[in-house]
ModelCIF file with pLDDT and N, C-alpha, C, O atoms, coordinates in Angstrom:
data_MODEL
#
_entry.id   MODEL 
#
_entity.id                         1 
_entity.type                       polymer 
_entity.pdbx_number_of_molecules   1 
#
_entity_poly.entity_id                      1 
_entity_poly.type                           'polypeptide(L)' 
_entity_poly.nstd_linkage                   no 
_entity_poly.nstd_monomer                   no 
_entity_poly.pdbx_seq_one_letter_code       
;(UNK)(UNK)(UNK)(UNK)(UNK)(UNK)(UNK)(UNK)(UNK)(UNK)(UNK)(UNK)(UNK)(UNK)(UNK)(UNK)
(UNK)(UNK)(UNK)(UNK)(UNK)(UNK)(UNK)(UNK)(UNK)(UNK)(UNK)(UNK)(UNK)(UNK)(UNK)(UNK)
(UNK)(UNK)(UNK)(UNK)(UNK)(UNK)(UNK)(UNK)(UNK)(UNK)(UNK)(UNK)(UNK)
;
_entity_poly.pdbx_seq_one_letter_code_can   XXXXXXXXXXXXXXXXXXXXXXXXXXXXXXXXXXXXXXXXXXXXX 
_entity_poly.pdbx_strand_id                 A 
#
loop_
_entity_poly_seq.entity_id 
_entity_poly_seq.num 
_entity_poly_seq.mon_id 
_entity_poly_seq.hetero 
1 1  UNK n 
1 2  UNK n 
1 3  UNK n 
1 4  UNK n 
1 5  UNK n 
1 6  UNK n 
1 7  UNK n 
1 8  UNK n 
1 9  UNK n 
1 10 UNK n 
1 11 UNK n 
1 12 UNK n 
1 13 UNK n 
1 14 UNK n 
1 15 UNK n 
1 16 UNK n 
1 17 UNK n 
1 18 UNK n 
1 19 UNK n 
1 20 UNK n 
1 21 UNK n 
1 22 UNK n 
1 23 UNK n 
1 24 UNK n 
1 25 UNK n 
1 26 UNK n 
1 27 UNK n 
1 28 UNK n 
1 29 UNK n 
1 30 UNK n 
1 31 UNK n 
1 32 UNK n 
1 33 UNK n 
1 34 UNK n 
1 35 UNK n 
1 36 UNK n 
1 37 UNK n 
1 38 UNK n 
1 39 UNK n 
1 40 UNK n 
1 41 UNK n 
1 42 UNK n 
1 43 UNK n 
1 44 UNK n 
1 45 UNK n 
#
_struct_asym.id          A 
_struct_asym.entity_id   1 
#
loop_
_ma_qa_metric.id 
_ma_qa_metric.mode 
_ma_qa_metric.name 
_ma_qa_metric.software_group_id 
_ma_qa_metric.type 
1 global pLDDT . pLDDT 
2 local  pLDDT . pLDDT 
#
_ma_qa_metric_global.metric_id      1 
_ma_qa_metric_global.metric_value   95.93 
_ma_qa_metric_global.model_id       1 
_ma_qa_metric_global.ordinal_id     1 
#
loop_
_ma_qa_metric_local.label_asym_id 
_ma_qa_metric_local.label_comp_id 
_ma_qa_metric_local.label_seq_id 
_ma_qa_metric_local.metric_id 
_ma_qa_metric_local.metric_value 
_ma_qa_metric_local.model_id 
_ma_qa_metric_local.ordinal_id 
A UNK 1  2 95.00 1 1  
A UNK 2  2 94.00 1 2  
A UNK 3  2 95.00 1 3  
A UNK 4  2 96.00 1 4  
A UNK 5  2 95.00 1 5  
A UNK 6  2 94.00 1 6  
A UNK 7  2 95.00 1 7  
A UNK 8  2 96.00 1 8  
A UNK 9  2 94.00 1 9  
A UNK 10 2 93.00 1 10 
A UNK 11 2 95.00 1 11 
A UNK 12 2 96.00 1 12 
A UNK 13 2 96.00 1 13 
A UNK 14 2 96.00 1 14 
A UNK 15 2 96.00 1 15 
A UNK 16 2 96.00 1 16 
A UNK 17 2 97.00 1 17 
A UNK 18 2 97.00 1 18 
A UNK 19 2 96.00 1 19 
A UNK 20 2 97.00 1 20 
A UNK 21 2 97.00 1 21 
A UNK 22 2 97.00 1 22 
A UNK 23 2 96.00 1 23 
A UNK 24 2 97.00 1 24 
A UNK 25 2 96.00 1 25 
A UNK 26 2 95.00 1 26 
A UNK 27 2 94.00 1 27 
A UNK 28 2 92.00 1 28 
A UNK 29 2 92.00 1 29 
A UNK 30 2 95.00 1 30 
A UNK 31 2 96.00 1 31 
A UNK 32 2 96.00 1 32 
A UNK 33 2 97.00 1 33 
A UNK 34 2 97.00 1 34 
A UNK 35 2 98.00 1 35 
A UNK 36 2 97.00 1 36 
A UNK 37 2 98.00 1 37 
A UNK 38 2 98.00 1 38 
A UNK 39 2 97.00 1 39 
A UNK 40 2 98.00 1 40 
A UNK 41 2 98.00 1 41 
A UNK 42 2 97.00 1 42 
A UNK 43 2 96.00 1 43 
A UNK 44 2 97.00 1 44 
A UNK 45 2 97.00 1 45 
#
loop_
_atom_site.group_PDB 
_atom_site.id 
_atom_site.type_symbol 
_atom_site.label_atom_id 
_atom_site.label_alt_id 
_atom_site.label_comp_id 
_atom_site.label_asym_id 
_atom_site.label_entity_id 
_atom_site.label_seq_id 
_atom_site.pdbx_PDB_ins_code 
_atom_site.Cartn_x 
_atom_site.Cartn_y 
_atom_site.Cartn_z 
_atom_site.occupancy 
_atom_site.B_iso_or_equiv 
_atom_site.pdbx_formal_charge 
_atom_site.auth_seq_id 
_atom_site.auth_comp_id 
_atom_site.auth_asym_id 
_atom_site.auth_atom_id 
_atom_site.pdbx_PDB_model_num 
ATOM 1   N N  . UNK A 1 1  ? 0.840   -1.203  0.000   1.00 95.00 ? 1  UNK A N  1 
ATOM 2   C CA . UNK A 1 1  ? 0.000   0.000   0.000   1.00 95.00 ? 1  UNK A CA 1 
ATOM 3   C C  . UNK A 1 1  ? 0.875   1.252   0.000   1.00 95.00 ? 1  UNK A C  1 
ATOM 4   O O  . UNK A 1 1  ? 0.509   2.258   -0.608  1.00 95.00 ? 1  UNK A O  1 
ATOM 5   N N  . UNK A 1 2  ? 2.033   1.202   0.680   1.00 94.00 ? 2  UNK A N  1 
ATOM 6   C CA . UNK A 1 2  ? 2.980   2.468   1.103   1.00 94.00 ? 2  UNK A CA 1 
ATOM 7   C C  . UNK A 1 2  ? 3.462   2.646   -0.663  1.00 94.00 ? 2  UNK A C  1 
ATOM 8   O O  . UNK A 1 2  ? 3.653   3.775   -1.114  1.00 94.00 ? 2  UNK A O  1 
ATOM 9   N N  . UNK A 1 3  ? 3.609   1.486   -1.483  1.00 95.00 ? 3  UNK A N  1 
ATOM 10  C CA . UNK A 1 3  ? 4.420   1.523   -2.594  1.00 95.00 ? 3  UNK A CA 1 
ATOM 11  C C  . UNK A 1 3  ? 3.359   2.073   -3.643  1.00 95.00 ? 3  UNK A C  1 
ATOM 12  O O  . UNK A 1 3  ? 3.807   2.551   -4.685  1.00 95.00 ? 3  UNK A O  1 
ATOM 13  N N  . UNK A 1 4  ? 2.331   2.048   -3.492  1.00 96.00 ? 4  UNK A N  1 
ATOM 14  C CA . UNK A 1 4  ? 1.231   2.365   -4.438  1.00 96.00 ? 4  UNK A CA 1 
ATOM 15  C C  . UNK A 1 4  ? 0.721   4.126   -3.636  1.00 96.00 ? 4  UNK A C  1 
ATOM 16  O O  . UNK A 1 4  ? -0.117  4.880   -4.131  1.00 96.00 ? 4  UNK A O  1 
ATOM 17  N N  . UNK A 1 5  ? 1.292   4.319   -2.701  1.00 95.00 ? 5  UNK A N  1 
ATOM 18  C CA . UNK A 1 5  ? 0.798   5.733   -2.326  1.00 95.00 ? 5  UNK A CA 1 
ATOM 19  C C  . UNK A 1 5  ? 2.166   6.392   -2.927  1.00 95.00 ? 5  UNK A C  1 
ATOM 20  O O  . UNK A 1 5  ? 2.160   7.513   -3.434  1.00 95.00 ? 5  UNK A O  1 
ATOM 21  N N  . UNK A 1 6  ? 3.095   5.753   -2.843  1.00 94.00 ? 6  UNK A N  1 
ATOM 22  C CA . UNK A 1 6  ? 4.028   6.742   -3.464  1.00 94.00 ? 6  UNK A CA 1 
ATOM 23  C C  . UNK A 1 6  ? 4.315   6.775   -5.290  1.00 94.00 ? 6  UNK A C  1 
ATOM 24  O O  . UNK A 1 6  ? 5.161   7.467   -5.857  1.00 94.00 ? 6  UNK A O  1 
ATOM 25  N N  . UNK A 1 7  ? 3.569   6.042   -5.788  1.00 95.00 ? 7  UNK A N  1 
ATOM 26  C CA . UNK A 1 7  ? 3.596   5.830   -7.316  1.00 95.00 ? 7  UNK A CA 1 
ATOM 27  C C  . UNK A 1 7  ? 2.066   6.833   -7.152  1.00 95.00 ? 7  UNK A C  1 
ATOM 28  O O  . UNK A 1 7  ? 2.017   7.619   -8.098  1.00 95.00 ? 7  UNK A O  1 
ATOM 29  N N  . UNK A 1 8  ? 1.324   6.923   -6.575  1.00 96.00 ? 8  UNK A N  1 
ATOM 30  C CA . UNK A 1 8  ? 0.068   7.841   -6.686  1.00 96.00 ? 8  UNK A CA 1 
ATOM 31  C C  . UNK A 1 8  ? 0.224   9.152   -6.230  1.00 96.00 ? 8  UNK A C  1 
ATOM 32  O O  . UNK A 1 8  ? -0.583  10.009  -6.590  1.00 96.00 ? 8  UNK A O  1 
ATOM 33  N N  . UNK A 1 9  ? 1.600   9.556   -5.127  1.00 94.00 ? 9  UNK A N  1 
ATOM 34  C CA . UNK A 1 9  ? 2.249   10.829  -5.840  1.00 94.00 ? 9  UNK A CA 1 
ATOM 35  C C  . UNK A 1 9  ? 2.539   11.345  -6.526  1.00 94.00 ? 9  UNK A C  1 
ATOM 36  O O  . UNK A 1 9  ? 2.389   12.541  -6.777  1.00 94.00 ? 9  UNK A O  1 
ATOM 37  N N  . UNK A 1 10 ? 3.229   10.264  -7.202  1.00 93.00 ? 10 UNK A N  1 
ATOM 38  C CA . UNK A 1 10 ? 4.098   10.511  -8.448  1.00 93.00 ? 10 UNK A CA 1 
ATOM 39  C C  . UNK A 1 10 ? 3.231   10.116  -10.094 1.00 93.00 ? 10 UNK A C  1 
ATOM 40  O O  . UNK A 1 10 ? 3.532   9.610   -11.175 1.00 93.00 ? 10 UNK A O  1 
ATOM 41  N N  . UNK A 1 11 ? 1.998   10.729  -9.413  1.00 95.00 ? 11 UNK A N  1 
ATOM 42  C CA . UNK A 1 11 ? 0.740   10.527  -10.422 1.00 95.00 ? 11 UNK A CA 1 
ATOM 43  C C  . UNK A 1 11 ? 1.145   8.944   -11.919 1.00 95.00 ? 11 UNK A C  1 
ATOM 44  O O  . UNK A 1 11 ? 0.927   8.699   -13.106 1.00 95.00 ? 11 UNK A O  1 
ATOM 45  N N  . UNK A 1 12 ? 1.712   8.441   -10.898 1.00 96.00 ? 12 UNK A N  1 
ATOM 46  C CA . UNK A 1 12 ? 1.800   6.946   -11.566 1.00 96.00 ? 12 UNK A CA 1 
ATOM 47  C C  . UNK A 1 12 ? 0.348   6.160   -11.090 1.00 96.00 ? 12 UNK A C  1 
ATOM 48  O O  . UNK A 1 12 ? 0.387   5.549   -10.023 1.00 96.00 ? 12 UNK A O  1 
ATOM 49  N N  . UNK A 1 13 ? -0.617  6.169   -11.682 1.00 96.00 ? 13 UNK A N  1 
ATOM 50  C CA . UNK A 1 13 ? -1.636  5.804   -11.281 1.00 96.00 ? 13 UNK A CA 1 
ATOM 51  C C  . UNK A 1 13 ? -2.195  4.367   -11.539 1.00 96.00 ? 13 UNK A C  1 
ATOM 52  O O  . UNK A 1 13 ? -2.866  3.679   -10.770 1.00 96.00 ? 13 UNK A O  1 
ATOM 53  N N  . UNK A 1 14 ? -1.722  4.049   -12.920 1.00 96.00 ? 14 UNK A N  1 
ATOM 54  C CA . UNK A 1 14 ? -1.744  2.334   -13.006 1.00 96.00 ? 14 UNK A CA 1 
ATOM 55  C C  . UNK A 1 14 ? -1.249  1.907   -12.815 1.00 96.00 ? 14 UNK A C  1 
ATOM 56  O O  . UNK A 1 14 ? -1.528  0.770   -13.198 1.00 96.00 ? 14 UNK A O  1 
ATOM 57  N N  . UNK A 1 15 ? 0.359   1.985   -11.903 1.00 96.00 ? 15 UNK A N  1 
ATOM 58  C CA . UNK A 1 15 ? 0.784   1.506   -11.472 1.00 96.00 ? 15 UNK A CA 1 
ATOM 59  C C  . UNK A 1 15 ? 0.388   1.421   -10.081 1.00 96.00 ? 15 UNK A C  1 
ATOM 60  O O  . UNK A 1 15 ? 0.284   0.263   -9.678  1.00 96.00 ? 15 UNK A O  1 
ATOM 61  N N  . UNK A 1 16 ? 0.191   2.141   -9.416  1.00 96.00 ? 16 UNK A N  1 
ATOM 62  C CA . UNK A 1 16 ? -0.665  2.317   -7.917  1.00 96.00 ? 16 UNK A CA 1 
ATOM 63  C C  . UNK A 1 16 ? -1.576  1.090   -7.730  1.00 96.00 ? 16 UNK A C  1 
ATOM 64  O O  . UNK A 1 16 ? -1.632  0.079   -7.030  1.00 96.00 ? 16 UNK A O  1 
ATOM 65  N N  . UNK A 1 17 ? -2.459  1.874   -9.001  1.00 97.00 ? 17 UNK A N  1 
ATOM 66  C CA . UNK A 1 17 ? -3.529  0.465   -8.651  1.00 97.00 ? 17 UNK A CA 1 
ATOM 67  C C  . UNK A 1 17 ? -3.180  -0.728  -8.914  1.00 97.00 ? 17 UNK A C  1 
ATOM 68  O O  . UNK A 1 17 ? -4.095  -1.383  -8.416  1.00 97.00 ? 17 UNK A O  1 
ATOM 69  N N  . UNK A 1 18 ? -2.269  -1.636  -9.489  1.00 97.00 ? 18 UNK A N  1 
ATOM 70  C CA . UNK A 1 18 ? -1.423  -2.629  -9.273  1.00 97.00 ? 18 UNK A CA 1 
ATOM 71  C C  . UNK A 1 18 ? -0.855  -3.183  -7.644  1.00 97.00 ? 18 UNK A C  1 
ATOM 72  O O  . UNK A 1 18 ? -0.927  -4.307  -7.147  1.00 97.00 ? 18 UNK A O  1 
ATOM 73  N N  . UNK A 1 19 ? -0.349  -2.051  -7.150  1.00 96.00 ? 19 UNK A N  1 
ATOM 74  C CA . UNK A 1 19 ? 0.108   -2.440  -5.971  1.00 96.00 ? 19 UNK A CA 1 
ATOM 75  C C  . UNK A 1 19 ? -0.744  -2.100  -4.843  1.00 96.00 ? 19 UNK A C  1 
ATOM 76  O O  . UNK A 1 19 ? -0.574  -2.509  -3.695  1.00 96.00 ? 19 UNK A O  1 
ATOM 77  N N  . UNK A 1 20 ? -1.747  -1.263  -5.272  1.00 97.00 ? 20 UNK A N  1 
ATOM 78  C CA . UNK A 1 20 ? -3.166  -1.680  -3.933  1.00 97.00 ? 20 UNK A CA 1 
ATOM 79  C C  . UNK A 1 20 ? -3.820  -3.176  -4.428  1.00 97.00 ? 20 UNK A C  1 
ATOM 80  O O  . UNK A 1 20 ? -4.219  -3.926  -3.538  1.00 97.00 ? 20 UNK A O  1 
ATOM 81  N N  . UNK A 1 21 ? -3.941  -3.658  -6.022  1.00 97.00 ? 21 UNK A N  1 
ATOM 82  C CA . UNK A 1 21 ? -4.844  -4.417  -5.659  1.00 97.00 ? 21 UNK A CA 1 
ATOM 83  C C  . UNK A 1 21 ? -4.094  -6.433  -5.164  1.00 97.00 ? 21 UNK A C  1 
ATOM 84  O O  . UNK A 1 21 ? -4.628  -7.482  -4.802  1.00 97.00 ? 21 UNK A O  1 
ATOM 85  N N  . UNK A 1 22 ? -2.451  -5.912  -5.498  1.00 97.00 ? 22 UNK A N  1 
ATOM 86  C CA . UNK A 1 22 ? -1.594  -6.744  -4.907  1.00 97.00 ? 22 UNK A CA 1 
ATOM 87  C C  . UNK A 1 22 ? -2.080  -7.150  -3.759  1.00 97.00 ? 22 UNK A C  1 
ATOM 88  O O  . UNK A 1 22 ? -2.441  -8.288  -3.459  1.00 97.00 ? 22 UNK A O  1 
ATOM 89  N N  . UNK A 1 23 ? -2.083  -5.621  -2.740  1.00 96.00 ? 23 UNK A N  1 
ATOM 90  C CA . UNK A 1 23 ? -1.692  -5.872  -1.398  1.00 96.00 ? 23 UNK A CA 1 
ATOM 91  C C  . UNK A 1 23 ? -3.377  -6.489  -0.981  1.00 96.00 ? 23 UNK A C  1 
ATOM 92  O O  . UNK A 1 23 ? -3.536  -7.097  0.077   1.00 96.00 ? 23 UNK A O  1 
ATOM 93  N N  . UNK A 1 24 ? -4.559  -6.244  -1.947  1.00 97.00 ? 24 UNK A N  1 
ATOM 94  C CA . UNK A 1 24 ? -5.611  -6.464  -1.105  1.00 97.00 ? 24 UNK A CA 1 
ATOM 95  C C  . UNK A 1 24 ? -5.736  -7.924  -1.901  1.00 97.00 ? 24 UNK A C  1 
ATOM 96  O O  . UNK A 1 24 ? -6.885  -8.328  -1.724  1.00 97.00 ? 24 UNK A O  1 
ATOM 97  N N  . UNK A 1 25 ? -4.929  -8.915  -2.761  1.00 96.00 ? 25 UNK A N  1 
ATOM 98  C CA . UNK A 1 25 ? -4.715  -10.094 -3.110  1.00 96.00 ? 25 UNK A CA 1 
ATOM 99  C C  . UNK A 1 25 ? -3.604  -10.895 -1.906  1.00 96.00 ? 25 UNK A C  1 
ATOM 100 O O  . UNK A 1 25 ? -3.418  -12.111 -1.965  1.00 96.00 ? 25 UNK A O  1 
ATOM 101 N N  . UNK A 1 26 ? -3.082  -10.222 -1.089  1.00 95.00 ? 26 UNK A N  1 
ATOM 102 C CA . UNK A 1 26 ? -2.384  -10.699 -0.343  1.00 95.00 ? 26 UNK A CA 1 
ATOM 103 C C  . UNK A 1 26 ? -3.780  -10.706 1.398   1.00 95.00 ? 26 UNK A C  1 
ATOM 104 O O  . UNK A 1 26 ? -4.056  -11.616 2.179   1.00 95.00 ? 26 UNK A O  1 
ATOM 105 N N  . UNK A 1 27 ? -4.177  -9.545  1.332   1.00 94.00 ? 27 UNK A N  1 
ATOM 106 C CA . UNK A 1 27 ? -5.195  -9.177  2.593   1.00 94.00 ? 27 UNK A CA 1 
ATOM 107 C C  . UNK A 1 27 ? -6.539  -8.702  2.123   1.00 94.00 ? 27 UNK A C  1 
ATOM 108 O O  . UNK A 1 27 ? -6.665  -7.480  2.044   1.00 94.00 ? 27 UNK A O  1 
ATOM 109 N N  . UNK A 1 28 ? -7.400  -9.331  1.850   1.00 92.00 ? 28 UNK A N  1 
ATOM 110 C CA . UNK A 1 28 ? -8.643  -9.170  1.574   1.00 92.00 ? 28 UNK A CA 1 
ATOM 111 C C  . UNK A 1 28 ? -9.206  -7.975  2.226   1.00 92.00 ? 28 UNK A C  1 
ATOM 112 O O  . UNK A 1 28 ? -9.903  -7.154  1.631   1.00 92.00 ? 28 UNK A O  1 
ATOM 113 N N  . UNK A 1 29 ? -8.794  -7.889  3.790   1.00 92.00 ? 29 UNK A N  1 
ATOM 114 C CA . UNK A 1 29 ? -9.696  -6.893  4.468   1.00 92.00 ? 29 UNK A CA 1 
ATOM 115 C C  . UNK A 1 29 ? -8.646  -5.644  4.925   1.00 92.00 ? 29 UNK A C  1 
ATOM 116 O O  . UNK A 1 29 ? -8.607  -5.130  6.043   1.00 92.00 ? 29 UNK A O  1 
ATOM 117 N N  . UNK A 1 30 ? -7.962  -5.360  3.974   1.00 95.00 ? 30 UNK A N  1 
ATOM 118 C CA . UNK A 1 30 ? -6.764  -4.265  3.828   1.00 95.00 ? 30 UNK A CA 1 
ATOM 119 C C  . UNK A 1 30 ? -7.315  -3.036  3.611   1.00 95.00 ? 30 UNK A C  1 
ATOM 120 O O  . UNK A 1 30 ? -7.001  -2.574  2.514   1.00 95.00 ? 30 UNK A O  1 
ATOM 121 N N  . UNK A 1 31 ? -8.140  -2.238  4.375   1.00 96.00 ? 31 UNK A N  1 
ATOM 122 C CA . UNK A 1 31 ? -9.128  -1.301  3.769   1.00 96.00 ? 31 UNK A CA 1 
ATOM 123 C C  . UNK A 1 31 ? -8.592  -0.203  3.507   1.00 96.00 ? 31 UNK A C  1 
ATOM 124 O O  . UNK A 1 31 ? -9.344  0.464   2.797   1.00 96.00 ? 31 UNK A O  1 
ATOM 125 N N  . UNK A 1 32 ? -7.123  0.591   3.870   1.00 96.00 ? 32 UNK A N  1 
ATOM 126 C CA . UNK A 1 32 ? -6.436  1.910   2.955   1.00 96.00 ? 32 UNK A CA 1 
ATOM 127 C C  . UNK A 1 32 ? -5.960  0.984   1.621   1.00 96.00 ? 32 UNK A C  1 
ATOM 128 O O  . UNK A 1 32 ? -5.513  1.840   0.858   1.00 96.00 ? 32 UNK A O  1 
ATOM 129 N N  . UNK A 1 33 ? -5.876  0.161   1.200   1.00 97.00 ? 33 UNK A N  1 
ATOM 130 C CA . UNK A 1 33 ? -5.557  -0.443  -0.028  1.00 97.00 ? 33 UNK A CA 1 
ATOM 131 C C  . UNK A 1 33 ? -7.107  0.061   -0.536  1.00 97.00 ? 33 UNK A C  1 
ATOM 132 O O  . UNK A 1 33 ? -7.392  1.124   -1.086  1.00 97.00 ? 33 UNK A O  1 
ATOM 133 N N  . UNK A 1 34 ? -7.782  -0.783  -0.256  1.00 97.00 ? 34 UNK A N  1 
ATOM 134 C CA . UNK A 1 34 ? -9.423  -0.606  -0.726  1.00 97.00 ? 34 UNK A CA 1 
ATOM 135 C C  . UNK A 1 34 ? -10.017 0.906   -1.134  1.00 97.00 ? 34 UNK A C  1 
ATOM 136 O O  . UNK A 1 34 ? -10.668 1.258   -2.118  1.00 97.00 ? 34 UNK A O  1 
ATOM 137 N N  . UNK A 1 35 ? -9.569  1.592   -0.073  1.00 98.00 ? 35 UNK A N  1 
ATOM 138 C CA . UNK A 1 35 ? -10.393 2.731   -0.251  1.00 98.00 ? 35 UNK A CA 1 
ATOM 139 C C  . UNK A 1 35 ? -8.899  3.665   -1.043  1.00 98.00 ? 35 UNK A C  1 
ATOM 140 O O  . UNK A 1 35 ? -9.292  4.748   -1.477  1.00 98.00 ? 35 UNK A O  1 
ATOM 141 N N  . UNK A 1 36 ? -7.546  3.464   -1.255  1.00 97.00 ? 36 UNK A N  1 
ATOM 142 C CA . UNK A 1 36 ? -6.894  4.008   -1.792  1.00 97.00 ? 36 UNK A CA 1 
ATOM 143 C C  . UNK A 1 36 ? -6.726  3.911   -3.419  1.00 97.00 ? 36 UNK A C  1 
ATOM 144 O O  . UNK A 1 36 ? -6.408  4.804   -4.203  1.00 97.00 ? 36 UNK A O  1 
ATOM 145 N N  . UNK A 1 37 ? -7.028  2.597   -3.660  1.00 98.00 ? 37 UNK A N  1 
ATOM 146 C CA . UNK A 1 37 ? -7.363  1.946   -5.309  1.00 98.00 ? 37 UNK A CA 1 
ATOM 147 C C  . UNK A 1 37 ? -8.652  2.647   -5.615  1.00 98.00 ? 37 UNK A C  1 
ATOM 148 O O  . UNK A 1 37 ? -8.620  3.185   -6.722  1.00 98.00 ? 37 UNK A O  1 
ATOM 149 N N  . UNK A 1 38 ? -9.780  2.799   -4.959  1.00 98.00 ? 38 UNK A N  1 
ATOM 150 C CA . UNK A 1 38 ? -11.024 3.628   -5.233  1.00 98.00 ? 38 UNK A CA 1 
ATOM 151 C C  . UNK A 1 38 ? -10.791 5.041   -5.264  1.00 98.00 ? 38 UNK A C  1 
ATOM 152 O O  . UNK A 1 38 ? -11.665 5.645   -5.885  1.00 98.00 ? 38 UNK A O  1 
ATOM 153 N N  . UNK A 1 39 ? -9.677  5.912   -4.676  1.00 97.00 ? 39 UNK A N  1 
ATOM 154 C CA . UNK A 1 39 ? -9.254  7.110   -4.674  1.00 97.00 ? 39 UNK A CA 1 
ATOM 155 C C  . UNK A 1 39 ? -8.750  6.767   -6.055  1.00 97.00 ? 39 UNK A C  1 
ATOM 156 O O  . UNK A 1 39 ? -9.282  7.536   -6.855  1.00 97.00 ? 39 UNK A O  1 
ATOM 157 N N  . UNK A 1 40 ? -7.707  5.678   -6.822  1.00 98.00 ? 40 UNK A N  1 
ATOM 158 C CA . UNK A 1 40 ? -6.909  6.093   -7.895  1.00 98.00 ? 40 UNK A CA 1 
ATOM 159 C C  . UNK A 1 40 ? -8.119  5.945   -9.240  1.00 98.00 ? 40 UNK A C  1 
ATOM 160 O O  . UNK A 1 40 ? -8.176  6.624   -10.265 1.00 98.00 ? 40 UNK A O  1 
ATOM 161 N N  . UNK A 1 41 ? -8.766  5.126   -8.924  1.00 98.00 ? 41 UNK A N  1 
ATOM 162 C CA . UNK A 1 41 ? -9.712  4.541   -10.002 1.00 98.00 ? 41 UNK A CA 1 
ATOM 163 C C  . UNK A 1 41 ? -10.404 5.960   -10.118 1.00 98.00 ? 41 UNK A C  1 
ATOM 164 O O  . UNK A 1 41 ? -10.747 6.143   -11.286 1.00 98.00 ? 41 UNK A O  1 
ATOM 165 N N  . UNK A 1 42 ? -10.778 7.209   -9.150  1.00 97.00 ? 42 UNK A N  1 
ATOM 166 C CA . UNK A 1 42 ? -11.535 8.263   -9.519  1.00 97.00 ? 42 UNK A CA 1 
ATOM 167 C C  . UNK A 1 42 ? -10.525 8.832   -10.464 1.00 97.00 ? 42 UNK A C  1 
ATOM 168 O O  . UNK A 1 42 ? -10.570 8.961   -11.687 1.00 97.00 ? 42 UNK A O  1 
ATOM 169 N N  . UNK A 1 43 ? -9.866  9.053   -9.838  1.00 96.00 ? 43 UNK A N  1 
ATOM 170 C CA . UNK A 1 43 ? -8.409  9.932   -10.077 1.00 96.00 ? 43 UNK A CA 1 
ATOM 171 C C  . UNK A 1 43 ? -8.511  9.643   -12.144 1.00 96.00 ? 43 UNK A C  1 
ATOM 172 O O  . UNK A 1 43 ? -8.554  10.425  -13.093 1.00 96.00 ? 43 UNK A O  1 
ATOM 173 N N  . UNK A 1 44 ? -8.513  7.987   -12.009 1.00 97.00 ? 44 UNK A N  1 
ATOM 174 C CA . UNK A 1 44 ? -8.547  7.735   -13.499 1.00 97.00 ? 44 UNK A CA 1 
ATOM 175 C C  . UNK A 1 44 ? -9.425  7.962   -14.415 1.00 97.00 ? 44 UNK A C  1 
ATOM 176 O O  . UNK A 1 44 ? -9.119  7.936   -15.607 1.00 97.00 ? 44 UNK A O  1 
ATOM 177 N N  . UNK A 1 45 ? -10.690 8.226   -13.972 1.00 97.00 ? 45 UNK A N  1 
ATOM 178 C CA . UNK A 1 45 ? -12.364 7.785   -13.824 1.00 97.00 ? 45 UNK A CA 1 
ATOM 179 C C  . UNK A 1 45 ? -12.635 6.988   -14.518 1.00 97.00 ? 45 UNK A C  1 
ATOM 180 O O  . UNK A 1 45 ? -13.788 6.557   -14.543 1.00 97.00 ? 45 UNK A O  1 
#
């Protein structure tokens, strides 16, 4: 999640969502992954 907030600084955004939806393939109930991939997915719309 830390690696996908800092690629979503760095307005790397498909990459972000790669590594939120990693981390919520590793933790189902990972909810700043969850609600941070739903921040990038707007971001993308």
């Amino acid at each position: 999640t830390n690696k996908g907030n800092t690629l979503f600084a760095s307005r790397d955004y498909e990459k972000s969502a790669e590594f939120y939806k990693e981390a919520l393939r590793n933790d189902s109930s990972c909810t700043e992954a969850l609600y941070n991939l739903g921040l990038t997915y707007k971001k993308i719309n």
